[in-house]
C-alpha atoms as a PDB file:
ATOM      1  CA  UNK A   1      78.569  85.118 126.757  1.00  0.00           C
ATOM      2  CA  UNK A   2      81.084  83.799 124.151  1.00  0.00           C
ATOM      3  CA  UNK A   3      83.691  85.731 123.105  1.00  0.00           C
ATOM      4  CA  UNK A   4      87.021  85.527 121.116  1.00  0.00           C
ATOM      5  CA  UNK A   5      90.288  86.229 121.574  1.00  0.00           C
ATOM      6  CA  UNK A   6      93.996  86.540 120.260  1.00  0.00           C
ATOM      7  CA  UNK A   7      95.561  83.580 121.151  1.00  0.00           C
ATOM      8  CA  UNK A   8      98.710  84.157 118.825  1.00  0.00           C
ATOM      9  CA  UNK A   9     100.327  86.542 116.200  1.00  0.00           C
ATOM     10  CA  UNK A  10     102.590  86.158 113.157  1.00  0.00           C
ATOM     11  CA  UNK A  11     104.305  87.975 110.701  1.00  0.00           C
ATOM     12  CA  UNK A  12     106.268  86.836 107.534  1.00  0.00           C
ATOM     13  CA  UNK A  13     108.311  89.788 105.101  1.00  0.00           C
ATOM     14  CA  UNK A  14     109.935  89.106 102.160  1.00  0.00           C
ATOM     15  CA  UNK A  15     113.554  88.933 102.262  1.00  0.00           C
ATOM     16  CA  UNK A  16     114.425  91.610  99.320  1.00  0.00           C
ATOM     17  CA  UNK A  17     114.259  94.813 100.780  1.00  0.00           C
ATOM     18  CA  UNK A  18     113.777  97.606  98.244  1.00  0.00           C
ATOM     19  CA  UNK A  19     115.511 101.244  99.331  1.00  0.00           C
ATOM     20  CA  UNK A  20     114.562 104.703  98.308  1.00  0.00           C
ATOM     21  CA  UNK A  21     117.950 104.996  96.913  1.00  0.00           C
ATOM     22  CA  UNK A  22     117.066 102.317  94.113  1.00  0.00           C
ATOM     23  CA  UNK A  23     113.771 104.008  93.351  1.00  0.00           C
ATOM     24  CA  UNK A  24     115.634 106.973  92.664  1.00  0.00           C
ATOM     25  CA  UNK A  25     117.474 105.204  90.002  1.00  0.00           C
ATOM     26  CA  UNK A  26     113.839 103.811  88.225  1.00  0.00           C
ATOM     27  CA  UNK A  27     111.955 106.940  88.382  1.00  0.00           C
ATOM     28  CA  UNK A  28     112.076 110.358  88.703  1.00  0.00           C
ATOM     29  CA  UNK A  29     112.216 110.821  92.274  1.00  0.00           C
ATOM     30  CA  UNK A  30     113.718 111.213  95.544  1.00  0.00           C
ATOM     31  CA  UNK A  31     114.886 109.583  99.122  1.00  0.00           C
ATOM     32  CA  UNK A  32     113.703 113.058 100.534  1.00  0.00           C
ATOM     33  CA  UNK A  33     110.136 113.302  98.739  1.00  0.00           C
ATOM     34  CA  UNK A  34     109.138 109.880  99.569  1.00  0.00           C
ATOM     35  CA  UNK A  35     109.902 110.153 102.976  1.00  0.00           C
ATOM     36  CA  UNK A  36     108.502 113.513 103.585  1.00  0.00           C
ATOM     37  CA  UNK A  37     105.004 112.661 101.779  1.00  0.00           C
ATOM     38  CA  UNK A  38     104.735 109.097 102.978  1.00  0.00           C
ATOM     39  CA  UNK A  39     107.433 108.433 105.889  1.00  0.00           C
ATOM     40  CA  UNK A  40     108.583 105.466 104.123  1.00  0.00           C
ATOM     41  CA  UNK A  41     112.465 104.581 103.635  1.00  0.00           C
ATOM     42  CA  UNK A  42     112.156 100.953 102.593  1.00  0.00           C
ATOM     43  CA  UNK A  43     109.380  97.751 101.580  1.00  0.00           C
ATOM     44  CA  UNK A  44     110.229  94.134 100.764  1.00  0.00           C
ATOM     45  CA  UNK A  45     109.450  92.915  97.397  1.00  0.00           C
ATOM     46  CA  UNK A  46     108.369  88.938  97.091  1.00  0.00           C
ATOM     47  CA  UNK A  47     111.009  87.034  95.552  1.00  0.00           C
ATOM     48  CA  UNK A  48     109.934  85.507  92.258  1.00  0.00           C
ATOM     49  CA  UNK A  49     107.591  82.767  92.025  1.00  0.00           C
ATOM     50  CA  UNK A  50     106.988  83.835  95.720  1.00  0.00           C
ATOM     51  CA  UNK A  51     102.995  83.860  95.885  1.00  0.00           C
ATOM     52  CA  UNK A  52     100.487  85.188  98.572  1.00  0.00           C
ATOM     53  CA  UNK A  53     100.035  81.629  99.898  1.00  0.00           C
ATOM     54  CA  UNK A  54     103.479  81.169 100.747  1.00  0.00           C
ATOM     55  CA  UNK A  55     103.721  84.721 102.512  1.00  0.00           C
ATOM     56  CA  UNK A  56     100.596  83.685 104.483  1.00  0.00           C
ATOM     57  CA  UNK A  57     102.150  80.329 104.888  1.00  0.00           C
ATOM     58  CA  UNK A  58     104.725  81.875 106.881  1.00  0.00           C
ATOM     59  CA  UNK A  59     102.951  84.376 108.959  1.00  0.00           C
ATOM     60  CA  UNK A  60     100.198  81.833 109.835  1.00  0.00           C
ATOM     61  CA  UNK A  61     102.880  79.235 110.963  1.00  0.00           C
ATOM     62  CA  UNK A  62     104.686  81.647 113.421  1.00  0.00           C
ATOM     63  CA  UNK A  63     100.939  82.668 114.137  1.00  0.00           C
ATOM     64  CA  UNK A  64      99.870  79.244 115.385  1.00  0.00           C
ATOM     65  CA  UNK A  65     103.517  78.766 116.522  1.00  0.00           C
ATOM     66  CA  UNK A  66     102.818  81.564 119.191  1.00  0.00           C
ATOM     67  CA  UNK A  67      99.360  80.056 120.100  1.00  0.00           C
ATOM     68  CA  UNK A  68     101.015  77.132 120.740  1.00  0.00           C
ATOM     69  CA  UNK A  69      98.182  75.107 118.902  1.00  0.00           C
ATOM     70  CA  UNK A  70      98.227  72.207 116.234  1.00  0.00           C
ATOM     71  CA  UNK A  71      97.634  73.070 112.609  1.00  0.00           C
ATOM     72  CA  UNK A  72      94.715  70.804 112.385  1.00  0.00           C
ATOM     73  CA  UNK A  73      93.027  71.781 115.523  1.00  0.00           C
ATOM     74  CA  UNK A  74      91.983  74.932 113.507  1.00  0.00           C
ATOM     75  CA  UNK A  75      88.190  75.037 112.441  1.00  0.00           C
ATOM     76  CA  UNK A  76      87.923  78.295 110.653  1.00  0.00           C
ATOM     77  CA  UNK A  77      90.393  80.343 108.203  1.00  0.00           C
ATOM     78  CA  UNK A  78      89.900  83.885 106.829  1.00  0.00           C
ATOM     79  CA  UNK A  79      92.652  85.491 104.390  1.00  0.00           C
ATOM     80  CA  UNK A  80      92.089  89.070 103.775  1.00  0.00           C
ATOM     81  CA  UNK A  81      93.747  89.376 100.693  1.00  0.00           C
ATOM     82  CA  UNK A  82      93.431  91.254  96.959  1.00  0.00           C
ATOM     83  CA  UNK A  83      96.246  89.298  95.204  1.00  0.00           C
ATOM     84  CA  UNK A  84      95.434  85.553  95.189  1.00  0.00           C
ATOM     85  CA  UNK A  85      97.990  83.682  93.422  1.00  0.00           C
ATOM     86  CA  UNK A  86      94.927  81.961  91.412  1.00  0.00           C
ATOM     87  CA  UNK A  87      91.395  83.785  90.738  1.00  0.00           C
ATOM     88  CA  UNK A  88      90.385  80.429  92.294  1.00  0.00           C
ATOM     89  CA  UNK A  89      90.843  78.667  94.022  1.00  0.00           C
ATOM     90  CA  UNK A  90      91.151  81.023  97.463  1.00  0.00           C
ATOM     91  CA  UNK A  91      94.046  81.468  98.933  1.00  0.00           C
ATOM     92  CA  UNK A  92      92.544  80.148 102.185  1.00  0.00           C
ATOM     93  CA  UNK A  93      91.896  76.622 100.426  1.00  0.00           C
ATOM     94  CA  UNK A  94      95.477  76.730  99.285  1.00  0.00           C
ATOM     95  CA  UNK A  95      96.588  77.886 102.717  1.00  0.00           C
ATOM     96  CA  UNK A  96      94.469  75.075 104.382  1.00  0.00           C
ATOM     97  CA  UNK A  97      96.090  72.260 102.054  1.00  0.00           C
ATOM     98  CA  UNK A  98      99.688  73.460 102.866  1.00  0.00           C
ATOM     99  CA  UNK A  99      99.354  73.940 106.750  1.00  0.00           C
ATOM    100  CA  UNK A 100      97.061  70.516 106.824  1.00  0.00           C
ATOM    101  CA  UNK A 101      94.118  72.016 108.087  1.00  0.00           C
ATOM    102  CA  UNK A 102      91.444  70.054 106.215  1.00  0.00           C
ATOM    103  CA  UNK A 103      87.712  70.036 106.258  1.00  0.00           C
ATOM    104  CA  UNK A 104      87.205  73.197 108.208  1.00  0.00           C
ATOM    105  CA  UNK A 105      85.384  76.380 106.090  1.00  0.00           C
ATOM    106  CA  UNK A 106      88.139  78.286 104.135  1.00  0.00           C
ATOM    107  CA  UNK A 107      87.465  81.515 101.955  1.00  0.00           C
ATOM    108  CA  UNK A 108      89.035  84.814 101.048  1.00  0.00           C
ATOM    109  CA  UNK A 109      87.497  88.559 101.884  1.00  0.00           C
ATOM    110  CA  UNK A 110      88.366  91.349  99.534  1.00  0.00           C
ATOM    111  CA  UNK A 111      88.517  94.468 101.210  1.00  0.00           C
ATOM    112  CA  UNK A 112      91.966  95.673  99.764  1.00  0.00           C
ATOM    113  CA  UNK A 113      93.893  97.905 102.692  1.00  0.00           C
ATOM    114  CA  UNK A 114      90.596  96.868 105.130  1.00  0.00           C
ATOM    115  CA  UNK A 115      90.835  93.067 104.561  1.00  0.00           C
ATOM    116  CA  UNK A 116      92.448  92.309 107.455  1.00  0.00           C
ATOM    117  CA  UNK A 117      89.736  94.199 109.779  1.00  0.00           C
ATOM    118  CA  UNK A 118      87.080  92.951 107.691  1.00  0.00           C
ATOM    119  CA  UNK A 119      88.239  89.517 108.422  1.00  0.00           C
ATOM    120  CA  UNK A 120      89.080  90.249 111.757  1.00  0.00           C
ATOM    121  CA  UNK A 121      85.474  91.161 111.872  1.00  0.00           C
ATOM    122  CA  UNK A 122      84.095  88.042 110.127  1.00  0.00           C
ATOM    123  CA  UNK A 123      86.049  85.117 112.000  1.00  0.00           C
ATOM    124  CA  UNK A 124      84.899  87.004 115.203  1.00  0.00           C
ATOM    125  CA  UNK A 125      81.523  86.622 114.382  1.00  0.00           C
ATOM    126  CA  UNK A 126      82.179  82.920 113.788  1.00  0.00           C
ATOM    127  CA  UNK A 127      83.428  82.488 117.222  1.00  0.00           C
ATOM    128  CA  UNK A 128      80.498  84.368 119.132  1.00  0.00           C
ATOM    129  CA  UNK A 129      77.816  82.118 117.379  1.00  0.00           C
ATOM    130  CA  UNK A 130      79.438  78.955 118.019  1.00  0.00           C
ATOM    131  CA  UNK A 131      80.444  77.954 114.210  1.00  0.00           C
ATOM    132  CA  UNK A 132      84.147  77.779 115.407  1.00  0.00           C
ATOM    133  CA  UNK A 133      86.259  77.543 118.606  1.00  0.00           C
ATOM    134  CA  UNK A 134      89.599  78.511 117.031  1.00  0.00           C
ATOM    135  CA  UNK A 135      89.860  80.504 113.609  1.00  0.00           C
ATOM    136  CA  UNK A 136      93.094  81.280 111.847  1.00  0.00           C
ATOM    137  CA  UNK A 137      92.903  85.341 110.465  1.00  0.00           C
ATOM    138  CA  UNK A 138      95.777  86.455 107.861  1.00  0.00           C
ATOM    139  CA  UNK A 139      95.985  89.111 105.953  1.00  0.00           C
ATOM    140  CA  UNK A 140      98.378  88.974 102.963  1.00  0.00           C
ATOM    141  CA  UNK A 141      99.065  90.904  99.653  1.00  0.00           C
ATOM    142  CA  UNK A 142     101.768  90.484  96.857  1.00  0.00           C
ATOM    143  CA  UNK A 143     101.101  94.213  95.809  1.00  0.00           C
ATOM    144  CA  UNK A 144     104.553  94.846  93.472  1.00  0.00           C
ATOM    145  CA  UNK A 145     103.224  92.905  90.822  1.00  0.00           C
ATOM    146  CA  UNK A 146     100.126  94.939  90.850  1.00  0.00           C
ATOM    147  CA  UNK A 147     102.791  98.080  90.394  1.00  0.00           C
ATOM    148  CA  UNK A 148     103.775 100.317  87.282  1.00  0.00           C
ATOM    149  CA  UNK A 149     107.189 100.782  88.096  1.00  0.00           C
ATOM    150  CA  UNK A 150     107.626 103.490  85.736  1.00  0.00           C
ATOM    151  CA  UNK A 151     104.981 105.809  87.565  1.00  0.00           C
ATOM    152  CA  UNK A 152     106.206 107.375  90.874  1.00  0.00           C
ATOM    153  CA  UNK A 153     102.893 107.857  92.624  1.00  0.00           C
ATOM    154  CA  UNK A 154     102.234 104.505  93.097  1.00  0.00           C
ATOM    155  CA  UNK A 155     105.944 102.402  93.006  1.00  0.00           C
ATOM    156  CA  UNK A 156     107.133 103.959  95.841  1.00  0.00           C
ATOM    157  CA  UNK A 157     104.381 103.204  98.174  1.00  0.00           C
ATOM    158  CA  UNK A 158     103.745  99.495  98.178  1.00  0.00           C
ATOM    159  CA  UNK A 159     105.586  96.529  99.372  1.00  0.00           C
ATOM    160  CA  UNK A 160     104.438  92.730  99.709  1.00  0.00           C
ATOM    161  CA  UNK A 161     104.359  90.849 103.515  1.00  0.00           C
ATOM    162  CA  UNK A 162     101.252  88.592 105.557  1.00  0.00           C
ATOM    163  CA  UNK A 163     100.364  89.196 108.980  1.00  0.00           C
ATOM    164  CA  UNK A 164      97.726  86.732 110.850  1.00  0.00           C
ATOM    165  CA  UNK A 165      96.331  86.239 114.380  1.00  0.00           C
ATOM    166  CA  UNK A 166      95.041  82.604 116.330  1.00  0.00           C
ATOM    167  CA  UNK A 167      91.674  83.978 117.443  1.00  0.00           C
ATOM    168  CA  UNK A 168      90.245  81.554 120.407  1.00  0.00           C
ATOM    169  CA  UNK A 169      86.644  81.402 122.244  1.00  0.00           C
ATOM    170  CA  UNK A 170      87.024  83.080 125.291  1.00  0.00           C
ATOM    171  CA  UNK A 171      84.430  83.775 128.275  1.00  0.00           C
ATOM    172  CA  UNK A 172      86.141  87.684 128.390  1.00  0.00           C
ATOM    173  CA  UNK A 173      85.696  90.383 125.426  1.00  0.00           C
ATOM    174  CA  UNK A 174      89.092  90.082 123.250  1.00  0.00           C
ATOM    175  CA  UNK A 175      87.509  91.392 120.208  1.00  0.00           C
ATOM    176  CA  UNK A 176      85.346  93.604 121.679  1.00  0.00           C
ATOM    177  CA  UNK A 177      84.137  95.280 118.780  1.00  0.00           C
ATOM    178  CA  UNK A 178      84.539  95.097 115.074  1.00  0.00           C
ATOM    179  CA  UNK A 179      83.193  98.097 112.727  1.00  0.00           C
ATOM    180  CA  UNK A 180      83.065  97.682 109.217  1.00  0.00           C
ATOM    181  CA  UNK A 181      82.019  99.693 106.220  1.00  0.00           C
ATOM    182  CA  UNK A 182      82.114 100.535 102.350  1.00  0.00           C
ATOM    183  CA  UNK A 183      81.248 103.231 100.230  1.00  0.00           C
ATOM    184  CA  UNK A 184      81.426 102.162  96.371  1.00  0.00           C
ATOM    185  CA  UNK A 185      80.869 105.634  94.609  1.00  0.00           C
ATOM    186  CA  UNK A 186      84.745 106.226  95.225  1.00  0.00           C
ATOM    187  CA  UNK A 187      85.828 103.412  93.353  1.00  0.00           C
ATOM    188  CA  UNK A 188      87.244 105.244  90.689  1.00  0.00           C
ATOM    189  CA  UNK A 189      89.704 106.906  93.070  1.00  0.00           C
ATOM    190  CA  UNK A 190      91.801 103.649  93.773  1.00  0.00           C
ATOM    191  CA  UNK A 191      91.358 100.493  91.404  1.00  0.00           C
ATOM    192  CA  UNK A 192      93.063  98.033  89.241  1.00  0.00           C
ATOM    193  CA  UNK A 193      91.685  97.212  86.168  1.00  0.00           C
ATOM    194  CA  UNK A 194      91.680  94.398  83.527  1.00  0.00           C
ATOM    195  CA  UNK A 195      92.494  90.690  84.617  1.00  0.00           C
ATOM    196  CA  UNK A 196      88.686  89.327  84.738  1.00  0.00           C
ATOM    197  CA  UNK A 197      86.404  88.792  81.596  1.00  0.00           C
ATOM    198  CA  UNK A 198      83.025  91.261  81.488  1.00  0.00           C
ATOM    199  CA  UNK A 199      79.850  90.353  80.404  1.00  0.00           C
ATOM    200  CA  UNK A 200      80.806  89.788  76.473  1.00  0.00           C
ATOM    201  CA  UNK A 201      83.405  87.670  77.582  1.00  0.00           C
ATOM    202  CA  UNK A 202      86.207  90.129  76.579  1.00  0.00           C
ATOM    203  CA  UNK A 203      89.018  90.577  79.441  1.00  0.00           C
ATOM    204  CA  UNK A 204      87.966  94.410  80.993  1.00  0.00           C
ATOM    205  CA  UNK A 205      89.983  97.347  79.063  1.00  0.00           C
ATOM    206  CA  UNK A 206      92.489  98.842  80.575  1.00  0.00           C
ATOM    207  CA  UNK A 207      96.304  97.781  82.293  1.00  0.00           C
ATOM    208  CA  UNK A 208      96.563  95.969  85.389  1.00  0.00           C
ATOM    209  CA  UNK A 209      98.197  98.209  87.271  1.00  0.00           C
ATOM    210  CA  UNK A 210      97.020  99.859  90.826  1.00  0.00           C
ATOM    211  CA  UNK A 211      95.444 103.353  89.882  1.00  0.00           C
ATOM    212  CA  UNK A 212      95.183 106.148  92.198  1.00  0.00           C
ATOM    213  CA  UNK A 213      94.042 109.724  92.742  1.00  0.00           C
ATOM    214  CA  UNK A 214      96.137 110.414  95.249  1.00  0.00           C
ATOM    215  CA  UNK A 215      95.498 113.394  96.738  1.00  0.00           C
ATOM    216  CA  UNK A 216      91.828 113.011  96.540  1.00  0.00           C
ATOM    217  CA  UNK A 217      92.588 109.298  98.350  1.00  0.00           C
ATOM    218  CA  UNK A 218      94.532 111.233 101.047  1.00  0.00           C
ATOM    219  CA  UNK A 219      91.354 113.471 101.650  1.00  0.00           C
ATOM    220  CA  UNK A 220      88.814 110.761 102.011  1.00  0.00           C
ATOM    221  CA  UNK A 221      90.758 108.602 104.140  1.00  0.00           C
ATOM    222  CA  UNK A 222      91.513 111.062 106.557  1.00  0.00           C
ATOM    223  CA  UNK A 223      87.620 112.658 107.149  1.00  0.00           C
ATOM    224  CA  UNK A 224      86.887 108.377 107.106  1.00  0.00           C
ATOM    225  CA  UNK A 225      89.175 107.335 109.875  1.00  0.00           C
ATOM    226  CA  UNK A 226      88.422 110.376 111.881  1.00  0.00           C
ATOM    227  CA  UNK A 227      84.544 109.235 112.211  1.00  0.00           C
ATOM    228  CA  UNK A 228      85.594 105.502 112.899  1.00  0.00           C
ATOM    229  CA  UNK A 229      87.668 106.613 115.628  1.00  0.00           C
ATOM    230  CA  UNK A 230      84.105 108.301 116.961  1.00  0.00           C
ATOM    231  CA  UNK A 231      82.183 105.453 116.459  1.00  0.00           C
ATOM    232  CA  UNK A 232      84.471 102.424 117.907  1.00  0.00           C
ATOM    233  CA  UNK A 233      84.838 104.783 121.271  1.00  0.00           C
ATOM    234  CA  UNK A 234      81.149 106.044 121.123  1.00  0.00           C
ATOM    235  CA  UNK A 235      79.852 101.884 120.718  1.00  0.00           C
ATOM    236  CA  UNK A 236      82.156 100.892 123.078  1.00  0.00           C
ATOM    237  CA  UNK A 237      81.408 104.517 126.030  1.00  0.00           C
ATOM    238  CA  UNK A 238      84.975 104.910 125.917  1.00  0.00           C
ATOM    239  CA  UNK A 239      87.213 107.869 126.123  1.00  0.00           C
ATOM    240  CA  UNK A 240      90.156 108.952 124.149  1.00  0.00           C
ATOM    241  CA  UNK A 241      92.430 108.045 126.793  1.00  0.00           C
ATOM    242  CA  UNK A 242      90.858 104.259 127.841  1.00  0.00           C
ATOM    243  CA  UNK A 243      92.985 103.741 124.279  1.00  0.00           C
ATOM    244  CA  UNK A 244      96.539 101.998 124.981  1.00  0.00           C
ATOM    245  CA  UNK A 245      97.340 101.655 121.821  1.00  0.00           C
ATOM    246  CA  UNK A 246      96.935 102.485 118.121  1.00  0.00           C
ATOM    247  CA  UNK A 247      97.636 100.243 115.498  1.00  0.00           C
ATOM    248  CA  UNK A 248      96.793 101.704 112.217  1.00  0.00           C
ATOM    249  CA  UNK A 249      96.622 100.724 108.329  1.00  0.00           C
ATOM    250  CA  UNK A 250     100.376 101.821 107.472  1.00  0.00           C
ATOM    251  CA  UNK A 251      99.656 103.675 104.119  1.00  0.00           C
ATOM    252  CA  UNK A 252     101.434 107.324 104.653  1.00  0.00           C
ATOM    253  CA  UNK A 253     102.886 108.721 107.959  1.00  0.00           C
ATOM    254  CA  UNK A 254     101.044 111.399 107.345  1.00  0.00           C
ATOM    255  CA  UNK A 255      97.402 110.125 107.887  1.00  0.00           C
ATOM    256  CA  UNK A 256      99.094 108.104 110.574  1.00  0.00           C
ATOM    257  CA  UNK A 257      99.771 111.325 112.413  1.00  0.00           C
ATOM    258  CA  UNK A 258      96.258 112.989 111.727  1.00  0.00           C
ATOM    259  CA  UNK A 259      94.216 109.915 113.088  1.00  0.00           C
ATOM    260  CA  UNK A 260      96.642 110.204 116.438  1.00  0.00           C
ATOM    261  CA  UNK A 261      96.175 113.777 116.630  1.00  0.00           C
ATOM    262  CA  UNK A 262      92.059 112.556 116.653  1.00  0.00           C
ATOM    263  CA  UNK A 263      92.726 110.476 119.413  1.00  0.00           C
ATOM    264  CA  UNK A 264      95.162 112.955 121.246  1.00  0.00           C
ATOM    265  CA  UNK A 265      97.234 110.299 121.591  1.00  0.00           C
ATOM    266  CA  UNK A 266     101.344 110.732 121.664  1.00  0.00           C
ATOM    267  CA  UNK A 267     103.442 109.072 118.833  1.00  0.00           C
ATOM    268  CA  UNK A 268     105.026 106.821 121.213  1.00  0.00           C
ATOM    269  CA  UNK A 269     101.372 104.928 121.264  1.00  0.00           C
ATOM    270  CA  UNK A 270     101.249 104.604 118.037  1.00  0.00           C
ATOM    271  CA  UNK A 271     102.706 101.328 116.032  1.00  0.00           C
ATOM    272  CA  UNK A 272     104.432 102.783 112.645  1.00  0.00           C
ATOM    273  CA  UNK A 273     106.002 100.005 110.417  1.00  0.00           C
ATOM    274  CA  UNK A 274     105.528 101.881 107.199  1.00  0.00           C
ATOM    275  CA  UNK A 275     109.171 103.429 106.848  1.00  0.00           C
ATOM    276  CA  UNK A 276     110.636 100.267 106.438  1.00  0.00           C
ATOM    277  CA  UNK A 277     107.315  98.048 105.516  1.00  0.00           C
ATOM    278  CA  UNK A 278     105.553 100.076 102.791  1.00  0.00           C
ATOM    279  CA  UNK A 279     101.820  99.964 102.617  1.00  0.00           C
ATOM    280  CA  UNK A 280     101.557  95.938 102.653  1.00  0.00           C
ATOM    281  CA  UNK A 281      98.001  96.593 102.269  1.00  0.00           C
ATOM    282  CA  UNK A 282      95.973  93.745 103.896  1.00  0.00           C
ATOM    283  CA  UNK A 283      98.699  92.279 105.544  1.00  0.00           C
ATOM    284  CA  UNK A 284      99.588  96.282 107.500  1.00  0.00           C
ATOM    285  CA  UNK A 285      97.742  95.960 110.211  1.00  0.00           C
ATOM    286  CA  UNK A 286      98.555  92.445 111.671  1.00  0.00           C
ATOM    287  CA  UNK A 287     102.102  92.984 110.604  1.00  0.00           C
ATOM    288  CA  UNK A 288     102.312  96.350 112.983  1.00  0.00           C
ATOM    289  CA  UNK A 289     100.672  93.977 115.895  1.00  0.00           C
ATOM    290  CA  UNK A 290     103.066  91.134 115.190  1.00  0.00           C
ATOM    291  CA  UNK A 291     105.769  93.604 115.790  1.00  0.00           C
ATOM    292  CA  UNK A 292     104.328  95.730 118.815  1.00  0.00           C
ATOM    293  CA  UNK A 293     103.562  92.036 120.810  1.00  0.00           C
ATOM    294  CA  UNK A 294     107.481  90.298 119.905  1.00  0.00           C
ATOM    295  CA  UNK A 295     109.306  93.289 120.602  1.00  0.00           C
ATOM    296  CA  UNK A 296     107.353  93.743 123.847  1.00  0.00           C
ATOM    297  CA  UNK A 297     105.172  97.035 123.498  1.00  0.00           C
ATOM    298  CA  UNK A 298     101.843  95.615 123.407  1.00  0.00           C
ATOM    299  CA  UNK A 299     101.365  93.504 126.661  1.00  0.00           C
ATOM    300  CA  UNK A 300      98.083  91.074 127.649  1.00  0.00           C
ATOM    301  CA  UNK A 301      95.540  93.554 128.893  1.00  0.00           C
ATOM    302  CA  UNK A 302      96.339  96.648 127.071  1.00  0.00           C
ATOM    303  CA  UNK A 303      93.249  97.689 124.884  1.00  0.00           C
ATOM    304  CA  UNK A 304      94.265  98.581 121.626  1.00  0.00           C
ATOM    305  CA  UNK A 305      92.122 100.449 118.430  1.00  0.00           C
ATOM    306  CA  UNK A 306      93.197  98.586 115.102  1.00  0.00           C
ATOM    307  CA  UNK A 307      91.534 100.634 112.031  1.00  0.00           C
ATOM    308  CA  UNK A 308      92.413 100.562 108.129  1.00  0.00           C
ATOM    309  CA  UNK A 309      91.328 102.534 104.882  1.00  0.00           C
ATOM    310  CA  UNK A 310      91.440 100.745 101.457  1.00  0.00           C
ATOM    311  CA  UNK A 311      89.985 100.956  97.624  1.00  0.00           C
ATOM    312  CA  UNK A 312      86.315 100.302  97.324  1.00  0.00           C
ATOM    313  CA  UNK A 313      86.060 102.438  99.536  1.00  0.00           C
ATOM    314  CA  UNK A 314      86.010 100.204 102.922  1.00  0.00           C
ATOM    315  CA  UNK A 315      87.238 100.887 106.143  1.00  0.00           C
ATOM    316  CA  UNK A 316      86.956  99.561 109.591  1.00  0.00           C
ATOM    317  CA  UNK A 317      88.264  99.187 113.292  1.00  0.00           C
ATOM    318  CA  UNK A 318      88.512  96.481 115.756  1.00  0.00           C
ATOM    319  CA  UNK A 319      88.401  97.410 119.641  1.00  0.00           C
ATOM    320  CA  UNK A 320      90.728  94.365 121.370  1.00  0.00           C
ATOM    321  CA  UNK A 321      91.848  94.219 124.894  1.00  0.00           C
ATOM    322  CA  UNK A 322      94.837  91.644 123.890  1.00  0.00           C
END
């Protein structure tokens, strides 16, 4: 059988790091309360006129870098992302033009926190059927300008950063297994209005800023990760403890903790970037495995559970033996 496999990781952050300690000075809040509801101490902010594509630009370059493959030998690119610099075109397109990848398929999924997993998911799928030998996977998100900084639920949460993977075919399971899944009746929980026209060809009321319910957001994506953890091992007739690592979505410490707790798995087996990433939404999850893999945790043949939560609702998981 074919299969794929991580051939390479890459991560790019901003370089303006944004502290507690100036939140405290935009809006009514604390270093203390942020870090004991979300674990987080610091994010990077994008720099302006620094745009999605140039944050995946980065992480995909230090992604192929690792492979140790050619831009142009690349025949597939997926970029989860929910903040294209343009509503078209994609950010893959503009990706492919700036890393010289031309001619192969290009597009964007929209899965907000889950976009990375999703296209995890998707490329994978490419690979198995034989529509590409070697796709290029990023996830990236420019969330702060997407951010009322006047409303403390949501500033202090978010920061901007890409994360992408060199998936390869492979005659041994790397992806294993991919799970992916939506639920639209919670929309209304976690959205950003406005930006696109509706049917009269008005722009949509409302501001563009993210909205979110939070504690009602908290709720759902616990209960949700808990069954994906089930299914991924169930699919897969694997036990808690056949896991090496975790590498969650890093939205809140908190549901970090609960979905390790699920697995009965120890802290130390955990990846946690979000005190000094943020939530970088789709770019969370590959930016936790670019980290775990340079600094030496993550090692080939350890079997790792990636999963993520995001608006829609979607989530999903990825089984990989790296």
């Amino acid at each position: 059988m074919t299969y794929s496999r991580i051939a390479g990781t890459g991560g790019y952050l901003p370089e303006r790091v944004l502290t507690n300690a100036e939140l405290e000075r935009l809006v009514d809040t604390s270093d203390a309360w942020i870090r004991e509801r979300t674990g987080i101490a610091e994010r990077r902010v994008a720099a302006p006129g620094e745009g999605t594509t140039d944050l995946a630009e980065r992480a995909a370059r230090r992604a192929l870098e690792a492979a140790d493959v050619a831009p142009e030998s690349v025949d597939l690119i997926v970029v989860g992302t929910t903040t294209p610099d343009r509503i078209y075109p994609s950010t893959a397109c503009r990706l492919q033009a700036r890393l010289g990848a031309f001619g192969c398929p290009a597009f964007d999924v929209q899965a907000v926190c889950t976009g990375f997993v999703y296209a995890l998911g998707v490329a994978d799928k490419f690979v198995r059927a034989g529509s590409a030998r070697r796709a290029l996977v990023v996830g990236a998100d420019r969330h702060s300008h997407l951010l009322d900084w006047s409303d403390r639920g949501t500033c202090v949460l978010f920061g901007d950063g890409a994360g992408a993977v060199v998936l390869e075919r492979s005659d041994e399971p790397g992806i294993v297994s991919t799970h992916l899944h939506a639920d639209g009746r919670y929309e209304d929980l976690l959205y950003v209005e406005g930006g696109t026209p509706i049917g009269n060809g008005r722009l949509s009321e409302g501001n563009a800023y993210t909205q979110m319910r939070g504690n009602e957001v908290f709720r759902v994506a616990v209960r949700t990760l808990m069954r994906i953890v089930d299914e991924t091992l169930s699919a897969n007739g694997l036990a808690k403890s056949d896991v090496d690592w975790l590498i969650p979505h890093q939205a809140n410490i908190r549901i970090i903790e609960a979905t390790a707790r699920k697995l009965e798995m120890p802290m130390e087996r955990v990846v946690v970037t979000v005190d000094h990433h943020g939530n970088t939404s789709a770019a969370s999850v590959p930016l936790a495995l670019d980290v775990a893999v340079r600094d030496g945790r993550i090692k080939r043949g350890d079997r790792l559970l990636l999963e993520a939560f995001g608006g829609g609702f979607t989530w999903g998981s990825a089984l990989v033996r790296y």
